[in-house]
C-alpha atoms as a PDB file:
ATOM      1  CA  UNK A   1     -15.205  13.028  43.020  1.00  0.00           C
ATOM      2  CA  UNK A   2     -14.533   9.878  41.721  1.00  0.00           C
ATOM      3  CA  UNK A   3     -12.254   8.556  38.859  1.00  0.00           C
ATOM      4  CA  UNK A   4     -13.759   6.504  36.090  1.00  0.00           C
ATOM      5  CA  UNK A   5     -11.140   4.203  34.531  1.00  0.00           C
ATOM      6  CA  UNK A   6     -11.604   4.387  30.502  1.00  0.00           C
ATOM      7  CA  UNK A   7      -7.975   3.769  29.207  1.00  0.00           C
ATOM      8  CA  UNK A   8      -6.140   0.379  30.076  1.00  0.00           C
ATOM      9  CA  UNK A   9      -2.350   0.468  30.739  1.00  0.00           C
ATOM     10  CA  UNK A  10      -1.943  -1.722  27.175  1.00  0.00           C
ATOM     11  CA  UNK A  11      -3.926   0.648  25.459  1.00  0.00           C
ATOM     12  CA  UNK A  12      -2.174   3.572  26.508  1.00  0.00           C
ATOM     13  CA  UNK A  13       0.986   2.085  26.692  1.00  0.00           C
ATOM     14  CA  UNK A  14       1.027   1.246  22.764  1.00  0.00           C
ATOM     15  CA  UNK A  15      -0.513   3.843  21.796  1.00  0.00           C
ATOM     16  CA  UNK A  16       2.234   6.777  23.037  1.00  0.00           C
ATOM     17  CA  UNK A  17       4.743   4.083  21.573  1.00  0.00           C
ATOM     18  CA  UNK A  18       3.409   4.173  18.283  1.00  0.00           C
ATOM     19  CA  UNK A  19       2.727   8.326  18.360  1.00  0.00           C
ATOM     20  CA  UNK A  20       6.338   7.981  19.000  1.00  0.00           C
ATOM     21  CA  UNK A  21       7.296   5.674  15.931  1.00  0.00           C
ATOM     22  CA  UNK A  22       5.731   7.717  13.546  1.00  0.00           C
ATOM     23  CA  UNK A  23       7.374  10.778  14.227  1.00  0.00           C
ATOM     24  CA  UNK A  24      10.405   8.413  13.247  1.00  0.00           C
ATOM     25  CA  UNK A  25       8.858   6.597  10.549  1.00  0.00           C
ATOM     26  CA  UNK A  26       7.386  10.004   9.002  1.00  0.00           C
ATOM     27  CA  UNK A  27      10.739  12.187   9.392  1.00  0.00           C
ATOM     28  CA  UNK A  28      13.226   8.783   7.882  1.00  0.00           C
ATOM     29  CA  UNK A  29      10.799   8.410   5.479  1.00  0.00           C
ATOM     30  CA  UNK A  30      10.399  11.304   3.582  1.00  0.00           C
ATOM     31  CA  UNK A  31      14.659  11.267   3.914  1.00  0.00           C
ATOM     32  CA  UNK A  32      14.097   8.206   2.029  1.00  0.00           C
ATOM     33  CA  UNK A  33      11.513   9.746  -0.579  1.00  0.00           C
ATOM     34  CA  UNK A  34      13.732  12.897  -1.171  1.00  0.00           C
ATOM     35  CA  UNK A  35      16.710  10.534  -2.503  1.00  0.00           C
ATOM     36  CA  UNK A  36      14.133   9.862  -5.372  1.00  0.00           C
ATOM     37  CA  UNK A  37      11.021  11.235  -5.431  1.00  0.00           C
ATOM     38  CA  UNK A  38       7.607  10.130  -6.773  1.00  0.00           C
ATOM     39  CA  UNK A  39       6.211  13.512  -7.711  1.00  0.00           C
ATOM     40  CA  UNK A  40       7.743  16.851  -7.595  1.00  0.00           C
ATOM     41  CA  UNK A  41       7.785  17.968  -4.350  1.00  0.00           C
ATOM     42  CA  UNK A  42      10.841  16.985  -2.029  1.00  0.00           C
ATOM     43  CA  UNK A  43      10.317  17.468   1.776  1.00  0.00           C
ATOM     44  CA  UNK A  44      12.432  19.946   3.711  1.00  0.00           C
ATOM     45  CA  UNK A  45      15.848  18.530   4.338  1.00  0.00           C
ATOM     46  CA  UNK A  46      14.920  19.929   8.319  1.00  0.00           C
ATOM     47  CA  UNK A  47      12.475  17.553   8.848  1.00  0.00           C
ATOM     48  CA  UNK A  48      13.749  14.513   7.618  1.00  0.00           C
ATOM     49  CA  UNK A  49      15.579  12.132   9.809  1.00  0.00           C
ATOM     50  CA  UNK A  50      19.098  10.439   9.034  1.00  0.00           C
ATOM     51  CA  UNK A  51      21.199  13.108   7.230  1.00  0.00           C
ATOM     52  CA  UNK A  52      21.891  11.031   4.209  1.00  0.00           C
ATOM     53  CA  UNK A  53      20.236   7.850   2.127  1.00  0.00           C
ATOM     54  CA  UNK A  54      21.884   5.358   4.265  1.00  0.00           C
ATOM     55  CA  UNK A  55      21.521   6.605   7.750  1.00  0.00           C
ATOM     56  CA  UNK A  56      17.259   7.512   6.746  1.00  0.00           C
ATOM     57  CA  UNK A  57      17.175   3.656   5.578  1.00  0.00           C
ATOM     58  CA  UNK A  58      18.568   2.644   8.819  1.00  0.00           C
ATOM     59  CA  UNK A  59      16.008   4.689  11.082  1.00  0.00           C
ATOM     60  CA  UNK A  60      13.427   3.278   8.970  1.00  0.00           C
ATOM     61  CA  UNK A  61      14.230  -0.275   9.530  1.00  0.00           C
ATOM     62  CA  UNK A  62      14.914   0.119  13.331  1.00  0.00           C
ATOM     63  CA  UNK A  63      11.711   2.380  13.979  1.00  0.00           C
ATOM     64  CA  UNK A  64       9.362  -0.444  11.556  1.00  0.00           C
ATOM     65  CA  UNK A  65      10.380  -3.090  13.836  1.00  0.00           C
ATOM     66  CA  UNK A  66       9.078  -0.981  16.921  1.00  0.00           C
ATOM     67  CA  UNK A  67       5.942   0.137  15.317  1.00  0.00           C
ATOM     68  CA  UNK A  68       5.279  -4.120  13.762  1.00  0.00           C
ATOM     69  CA  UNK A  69       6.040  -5.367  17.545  1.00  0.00           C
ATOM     70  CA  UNK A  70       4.122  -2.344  18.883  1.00  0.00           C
ATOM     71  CA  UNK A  71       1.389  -3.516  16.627  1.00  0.00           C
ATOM     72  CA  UNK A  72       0.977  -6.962  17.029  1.00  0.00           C
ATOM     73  CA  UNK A  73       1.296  -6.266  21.056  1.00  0.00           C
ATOM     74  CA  UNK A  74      -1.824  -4.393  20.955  1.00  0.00           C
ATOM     75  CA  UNK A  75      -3.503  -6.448  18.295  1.00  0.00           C
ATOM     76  CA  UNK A  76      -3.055  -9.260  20.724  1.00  0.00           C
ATOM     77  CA  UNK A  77      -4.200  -7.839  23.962  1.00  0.00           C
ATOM     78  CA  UNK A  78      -7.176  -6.258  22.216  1.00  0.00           C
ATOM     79  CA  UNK A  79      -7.913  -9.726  20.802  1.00  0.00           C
ATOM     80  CA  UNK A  80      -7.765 -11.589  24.315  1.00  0.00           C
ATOM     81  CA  UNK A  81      -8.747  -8.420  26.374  1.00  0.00           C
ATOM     82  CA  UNK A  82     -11.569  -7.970  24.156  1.00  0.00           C
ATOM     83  CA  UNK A  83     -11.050  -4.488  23.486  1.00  0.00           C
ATOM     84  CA  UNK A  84     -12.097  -4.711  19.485  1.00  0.00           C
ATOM     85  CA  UNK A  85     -15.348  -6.562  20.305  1.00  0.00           C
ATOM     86  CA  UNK A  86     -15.785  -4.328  23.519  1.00  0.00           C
ATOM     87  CA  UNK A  87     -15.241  -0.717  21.815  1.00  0.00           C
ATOM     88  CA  UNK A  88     -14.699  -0.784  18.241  1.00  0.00           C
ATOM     89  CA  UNK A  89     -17.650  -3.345  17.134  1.00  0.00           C
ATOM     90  CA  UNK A  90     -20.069  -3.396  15.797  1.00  0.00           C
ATOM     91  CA  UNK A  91     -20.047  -1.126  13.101  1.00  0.00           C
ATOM     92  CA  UNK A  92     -23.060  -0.757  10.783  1.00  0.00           C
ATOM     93  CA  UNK A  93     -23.338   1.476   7.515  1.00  0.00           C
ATOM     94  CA  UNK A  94     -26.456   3.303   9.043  1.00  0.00           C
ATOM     95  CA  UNK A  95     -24.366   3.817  11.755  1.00  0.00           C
ATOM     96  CA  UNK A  96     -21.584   5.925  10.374  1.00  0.00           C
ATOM     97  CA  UNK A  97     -23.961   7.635   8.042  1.00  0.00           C
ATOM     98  CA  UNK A  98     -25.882   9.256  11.048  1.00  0.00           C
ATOM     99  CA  UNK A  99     -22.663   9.929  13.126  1.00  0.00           C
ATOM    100  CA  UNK A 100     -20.727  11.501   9.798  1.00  0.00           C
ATOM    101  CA  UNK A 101     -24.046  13.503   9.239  1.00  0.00           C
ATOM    102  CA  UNK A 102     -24.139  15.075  13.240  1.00  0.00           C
ATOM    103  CA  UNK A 103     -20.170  15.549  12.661  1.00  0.00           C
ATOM    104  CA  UNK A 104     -20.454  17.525   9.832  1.00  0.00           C
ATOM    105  CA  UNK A 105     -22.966  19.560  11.203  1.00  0.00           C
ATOM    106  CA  UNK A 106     -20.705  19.458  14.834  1.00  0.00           C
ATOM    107  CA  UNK A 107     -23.631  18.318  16.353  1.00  0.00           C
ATOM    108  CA  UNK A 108     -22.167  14.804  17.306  1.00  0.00           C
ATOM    109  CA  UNK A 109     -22.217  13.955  21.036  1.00  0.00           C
ATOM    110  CA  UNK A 110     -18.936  12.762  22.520  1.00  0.00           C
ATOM    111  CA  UNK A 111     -18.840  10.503  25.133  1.00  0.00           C
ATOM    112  CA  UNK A 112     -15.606   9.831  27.458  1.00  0.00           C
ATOM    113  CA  UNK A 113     -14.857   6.522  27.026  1.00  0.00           C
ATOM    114  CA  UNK A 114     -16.876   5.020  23.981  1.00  0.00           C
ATOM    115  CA  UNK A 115     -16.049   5.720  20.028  1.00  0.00           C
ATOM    116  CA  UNK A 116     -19.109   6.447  17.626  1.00  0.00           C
ATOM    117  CA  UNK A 117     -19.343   4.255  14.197  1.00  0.00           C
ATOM    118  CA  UNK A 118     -16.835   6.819  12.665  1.00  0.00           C
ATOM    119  CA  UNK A 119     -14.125   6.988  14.831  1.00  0.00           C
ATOM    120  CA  UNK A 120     -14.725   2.915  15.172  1.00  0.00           C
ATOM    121  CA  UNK A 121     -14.102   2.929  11.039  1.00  0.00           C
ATOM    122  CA  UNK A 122     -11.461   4.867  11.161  1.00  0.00           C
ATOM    123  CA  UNK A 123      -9.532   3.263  13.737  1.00  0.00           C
ATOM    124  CA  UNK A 124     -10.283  -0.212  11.707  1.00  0.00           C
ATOM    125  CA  UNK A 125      -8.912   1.503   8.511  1.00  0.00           C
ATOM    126  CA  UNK A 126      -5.851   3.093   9.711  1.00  0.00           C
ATOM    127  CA  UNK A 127      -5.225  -0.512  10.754  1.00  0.00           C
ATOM    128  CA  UNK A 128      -5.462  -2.023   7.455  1.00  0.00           C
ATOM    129  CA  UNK A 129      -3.586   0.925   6.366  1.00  0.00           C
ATOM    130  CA  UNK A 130      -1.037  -0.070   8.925  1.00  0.00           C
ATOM    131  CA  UNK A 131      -0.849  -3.899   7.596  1.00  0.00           C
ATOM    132  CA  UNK A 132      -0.600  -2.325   3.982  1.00  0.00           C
ATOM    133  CA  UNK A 133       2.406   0.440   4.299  1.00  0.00           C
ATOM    134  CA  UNK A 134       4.054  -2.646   5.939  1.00  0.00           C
ATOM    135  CA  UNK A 135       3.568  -5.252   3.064  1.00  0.00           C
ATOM    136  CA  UNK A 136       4.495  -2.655   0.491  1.00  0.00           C
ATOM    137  CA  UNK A 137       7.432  -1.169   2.906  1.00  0.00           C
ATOM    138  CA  UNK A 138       8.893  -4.780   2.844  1.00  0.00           C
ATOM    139  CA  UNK A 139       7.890  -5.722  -0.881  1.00  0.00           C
ATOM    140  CA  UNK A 140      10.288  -2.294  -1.450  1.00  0.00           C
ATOM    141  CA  UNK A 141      13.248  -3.494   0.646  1.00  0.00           C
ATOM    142  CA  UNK A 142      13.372  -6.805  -0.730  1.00  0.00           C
ATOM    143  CA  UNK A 143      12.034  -7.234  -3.997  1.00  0.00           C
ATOM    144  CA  UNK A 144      14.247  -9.933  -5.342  1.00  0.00           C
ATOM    145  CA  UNK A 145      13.866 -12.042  -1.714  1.00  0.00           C
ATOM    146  CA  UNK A 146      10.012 -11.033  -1.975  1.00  0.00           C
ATOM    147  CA  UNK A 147       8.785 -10.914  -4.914  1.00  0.00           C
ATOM    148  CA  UNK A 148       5.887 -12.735  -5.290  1.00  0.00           C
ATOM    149  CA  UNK A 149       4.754  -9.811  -2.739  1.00  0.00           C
ATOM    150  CA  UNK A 150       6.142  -7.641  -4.897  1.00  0.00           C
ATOM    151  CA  UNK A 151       4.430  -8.573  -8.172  1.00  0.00           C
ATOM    152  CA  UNK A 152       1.004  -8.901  -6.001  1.00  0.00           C
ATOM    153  CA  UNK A 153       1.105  -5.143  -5.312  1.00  0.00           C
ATOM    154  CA  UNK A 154       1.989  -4.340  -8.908  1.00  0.00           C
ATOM    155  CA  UNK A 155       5.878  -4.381  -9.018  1.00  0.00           C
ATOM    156  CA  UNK A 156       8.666  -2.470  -7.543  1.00  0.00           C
ATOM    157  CA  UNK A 157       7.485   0.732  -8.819  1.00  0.00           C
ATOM    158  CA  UNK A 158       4.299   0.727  -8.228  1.00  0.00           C
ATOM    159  CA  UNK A 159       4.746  -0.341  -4.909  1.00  0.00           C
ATOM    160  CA  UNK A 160       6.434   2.344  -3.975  1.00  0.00           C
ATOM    161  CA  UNK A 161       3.305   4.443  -4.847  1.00  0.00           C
ATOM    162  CA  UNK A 162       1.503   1.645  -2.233  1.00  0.00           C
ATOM    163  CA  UNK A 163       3.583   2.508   0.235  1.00  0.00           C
ATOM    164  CA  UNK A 164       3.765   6.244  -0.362  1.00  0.00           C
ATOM    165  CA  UNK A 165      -0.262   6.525  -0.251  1.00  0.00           C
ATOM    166  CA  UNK A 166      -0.522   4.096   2.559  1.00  0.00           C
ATOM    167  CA  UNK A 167       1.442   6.328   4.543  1.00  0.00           C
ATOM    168  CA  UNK A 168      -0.160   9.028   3.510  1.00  0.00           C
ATOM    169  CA  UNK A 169      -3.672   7.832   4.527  1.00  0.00           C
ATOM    170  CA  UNK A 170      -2.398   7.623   8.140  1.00  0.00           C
ATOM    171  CA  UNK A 171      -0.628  10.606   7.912  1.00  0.00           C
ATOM    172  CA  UNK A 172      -4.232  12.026   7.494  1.00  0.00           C
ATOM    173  CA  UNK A 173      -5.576   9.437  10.148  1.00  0.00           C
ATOM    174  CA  UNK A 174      -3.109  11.480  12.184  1.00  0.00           C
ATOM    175  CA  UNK A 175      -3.737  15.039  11.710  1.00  0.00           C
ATOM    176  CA  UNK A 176      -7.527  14.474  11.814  1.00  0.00           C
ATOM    177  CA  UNK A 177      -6.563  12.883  15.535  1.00  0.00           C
ATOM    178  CA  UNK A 178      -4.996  15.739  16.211  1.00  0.00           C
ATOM    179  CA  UNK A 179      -7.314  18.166  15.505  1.00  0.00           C
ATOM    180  CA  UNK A 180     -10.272  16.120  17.340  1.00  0.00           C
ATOM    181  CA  UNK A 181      -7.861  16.415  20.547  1.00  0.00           C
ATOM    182  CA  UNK A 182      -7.709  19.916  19.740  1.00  0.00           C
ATOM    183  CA  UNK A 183     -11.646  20.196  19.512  1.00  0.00           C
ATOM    184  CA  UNK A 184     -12.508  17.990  22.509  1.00  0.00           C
ATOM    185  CA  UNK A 185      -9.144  18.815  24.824  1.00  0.00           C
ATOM    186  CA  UNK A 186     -10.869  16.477  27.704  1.00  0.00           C
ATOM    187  CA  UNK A 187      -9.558  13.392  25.785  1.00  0.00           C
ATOM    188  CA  UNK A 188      -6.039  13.918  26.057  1.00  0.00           C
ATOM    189  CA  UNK A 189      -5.695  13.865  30.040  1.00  0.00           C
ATOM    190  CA  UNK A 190      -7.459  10.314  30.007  1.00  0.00           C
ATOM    191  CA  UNK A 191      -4.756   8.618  27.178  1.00  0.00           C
ATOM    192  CA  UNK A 192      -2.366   9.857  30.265  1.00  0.00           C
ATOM    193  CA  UNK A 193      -4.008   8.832  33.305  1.00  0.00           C
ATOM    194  CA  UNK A 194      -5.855   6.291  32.035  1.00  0.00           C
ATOM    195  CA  UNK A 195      -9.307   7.253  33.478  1.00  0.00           C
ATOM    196  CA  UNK A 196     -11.344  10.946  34.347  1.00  0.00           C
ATOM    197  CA  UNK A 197     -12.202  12.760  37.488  1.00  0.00           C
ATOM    198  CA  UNK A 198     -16.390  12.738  37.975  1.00  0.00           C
ATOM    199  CA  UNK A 199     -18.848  13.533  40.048  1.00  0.00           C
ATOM    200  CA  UNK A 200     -20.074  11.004  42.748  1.00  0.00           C
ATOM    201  CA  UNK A 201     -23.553  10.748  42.922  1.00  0.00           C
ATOM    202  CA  UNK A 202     -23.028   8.821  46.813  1.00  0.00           C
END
């Protein structure tokens, strides 16, 4: 047996740091949401994180910061690492067309290791999400200070509606993740380890 390395430490590192953030980000946000709400639905008072306005605002703040220097971290090293050229280019609209065609019809191959066009997509869109539900979180917290950003995304109010469908686009990003891992449980060992236990041909 041999071990084939497909995770880097930086890669892995960031990436249980931001599953961590979320959880934060998610539960302190929808505190946030429930002290007035877009639509009418509040979240469960259980799940939110903060006990009151104030103390949700707080863990929001504190857990952006992680996630923003979690972010740039591993925008960096996959910049000078070249993990994005490497692993999530090129991406090609025939490309995802085909691989979203075998998915739906659970017929696409997975390979330890290397993303098909849709998971590349996805990974590039949850990133612009990511840049986005940051813009819009800080257009919210300081509209006076920032609002030319503010009036680019459409005012206070509906910047809140940015920020709320933002989040909710990687909220999705998430559960789909999830349920891949789920699917394919082989994955999850490797985002530990950083690497997978095969068969020497020697």
């Amino acid at each position: 047996m041999s071990t084939r390395h497909i995770h880097p430490w930086p890669v892995r590192l960031t990436h249980w740091l931001n599953a961590l953030g979320m959880v934060g980000m998610f539960m302190s946000g929808w505190g946030i949401y429930n002290a007035s709400p877009l639509f009418s639905f509040r979240f469960p008072r259980e799940i939110t994180l903060g006990g009151w306005l104030g103390g949700s605002i707080a863990w929001h703040l504190a857990v952006m910061w992680l996630l923003v220097i979690n972010g740039l971290a591993y925008v960096l090293y996959s910049v000078f690492s070249q993990h994005f050229k490497r692993d999530l280019l090129p991406i090609s609209v025939d490309a995802v067309r085909r691989d979203l065609g075998d998915a739906l019809r659970l017929r696409l191959a997975h390979q330890q290791g290397r993303y098909n066009a849709v998971q590349r997509l996805s990974y590039w869109l949850v990133l612009a999400l990511g840049v986005l539900v940051v813009l819009s979180g800080l257009s919210i917290w300081k509209p006076v200070q920032l609002q030319v950003l503010c009036s680019l995304l459409g005012g206070y109010d509906f910047a809140r509606f940015v920020h709320f469908g933002a989040m909710a686009g990687i909220g999705a990003f998430v559960v789909v993740h999830l349920v891949l891992v789920l699917l394919v449980p082989r994955t999850f060992v490797p985002m530990i380890t950083g690497g997978t236990r095969e068969n020497s041909n020697d």
